[in-house]
Protein backbone atom coordinates (compact mmCIF):
# COMPACT_ATOMS: atom_id res chain seq x y z
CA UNK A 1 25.64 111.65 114.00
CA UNK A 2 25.47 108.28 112.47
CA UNK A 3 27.97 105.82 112.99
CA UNK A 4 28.52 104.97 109.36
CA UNK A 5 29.29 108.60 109.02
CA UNK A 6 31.87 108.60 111.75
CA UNK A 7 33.51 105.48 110.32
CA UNK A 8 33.56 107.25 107.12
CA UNK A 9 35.08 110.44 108.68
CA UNK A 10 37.75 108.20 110.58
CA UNK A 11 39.28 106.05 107.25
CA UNK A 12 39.63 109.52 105.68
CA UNK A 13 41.69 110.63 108.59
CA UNK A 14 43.47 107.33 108.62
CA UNK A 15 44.20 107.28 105.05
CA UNK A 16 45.46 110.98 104.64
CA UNK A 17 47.40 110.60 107.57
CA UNK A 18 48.67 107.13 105.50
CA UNK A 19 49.18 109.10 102.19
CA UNK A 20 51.26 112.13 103.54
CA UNK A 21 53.10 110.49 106.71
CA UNK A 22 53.91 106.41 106.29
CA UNK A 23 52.04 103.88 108.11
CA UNK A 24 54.00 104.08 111.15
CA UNK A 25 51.76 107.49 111.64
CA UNK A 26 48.80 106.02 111.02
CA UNK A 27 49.08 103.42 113.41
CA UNK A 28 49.99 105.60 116.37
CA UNK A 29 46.77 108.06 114.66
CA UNK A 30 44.86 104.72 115.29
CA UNK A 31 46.13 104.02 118.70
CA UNK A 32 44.90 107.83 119.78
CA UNK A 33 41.39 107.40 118.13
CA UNK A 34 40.49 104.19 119.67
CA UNK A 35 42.30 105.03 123.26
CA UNK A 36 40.15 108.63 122.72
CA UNK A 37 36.94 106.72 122.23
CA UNK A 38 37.30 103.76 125.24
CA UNK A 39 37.90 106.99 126.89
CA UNK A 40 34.45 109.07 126.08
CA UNK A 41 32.54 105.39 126.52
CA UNK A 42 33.74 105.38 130.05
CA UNK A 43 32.98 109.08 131.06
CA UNK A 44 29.15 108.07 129.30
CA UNK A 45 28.81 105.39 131.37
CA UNK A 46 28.20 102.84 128.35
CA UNK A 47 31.86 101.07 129.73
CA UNK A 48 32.57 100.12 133.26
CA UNK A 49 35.98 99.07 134.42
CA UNK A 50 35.53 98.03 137.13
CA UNK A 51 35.08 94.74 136.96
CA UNK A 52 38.66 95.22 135.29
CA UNK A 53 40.59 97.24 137.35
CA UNK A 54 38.90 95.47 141.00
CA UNK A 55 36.22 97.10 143.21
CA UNK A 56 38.22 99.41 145.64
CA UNK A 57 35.55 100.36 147.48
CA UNK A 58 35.59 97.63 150.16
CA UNK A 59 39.02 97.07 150.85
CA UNK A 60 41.59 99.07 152.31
């Protein structure tokens, strides 16, 4: 899928979410999606986090 498409898809979620439950709600909507996608970037291997979180591997 293309990304403009998914963009597109996502401000139509935002905005309905705006219309029928305040911007408060589409905020914490906006929060999810973005915390959602970091997420599926990491599990693809595109993000690595370790050089954020430390290399564990050689200390104890």
């Amino acid at each position: 899928m293309k990304m403009s498409t998914v963009g597109l898809f996502v401000g139509l979620l935002l905005g309905a979410v705006l219309v029928f439950e305040g911007f408060g709600a589409m905020l914490i909507v906006a929060l999810f999606g973005a915390i959602g996608y970091v997420a599926a970037k990491v599990m693809e291997g595109e993000i690595d986090l370790n050089h954020y979180l430390g290399n564990r591997s050689g200390r104890r």
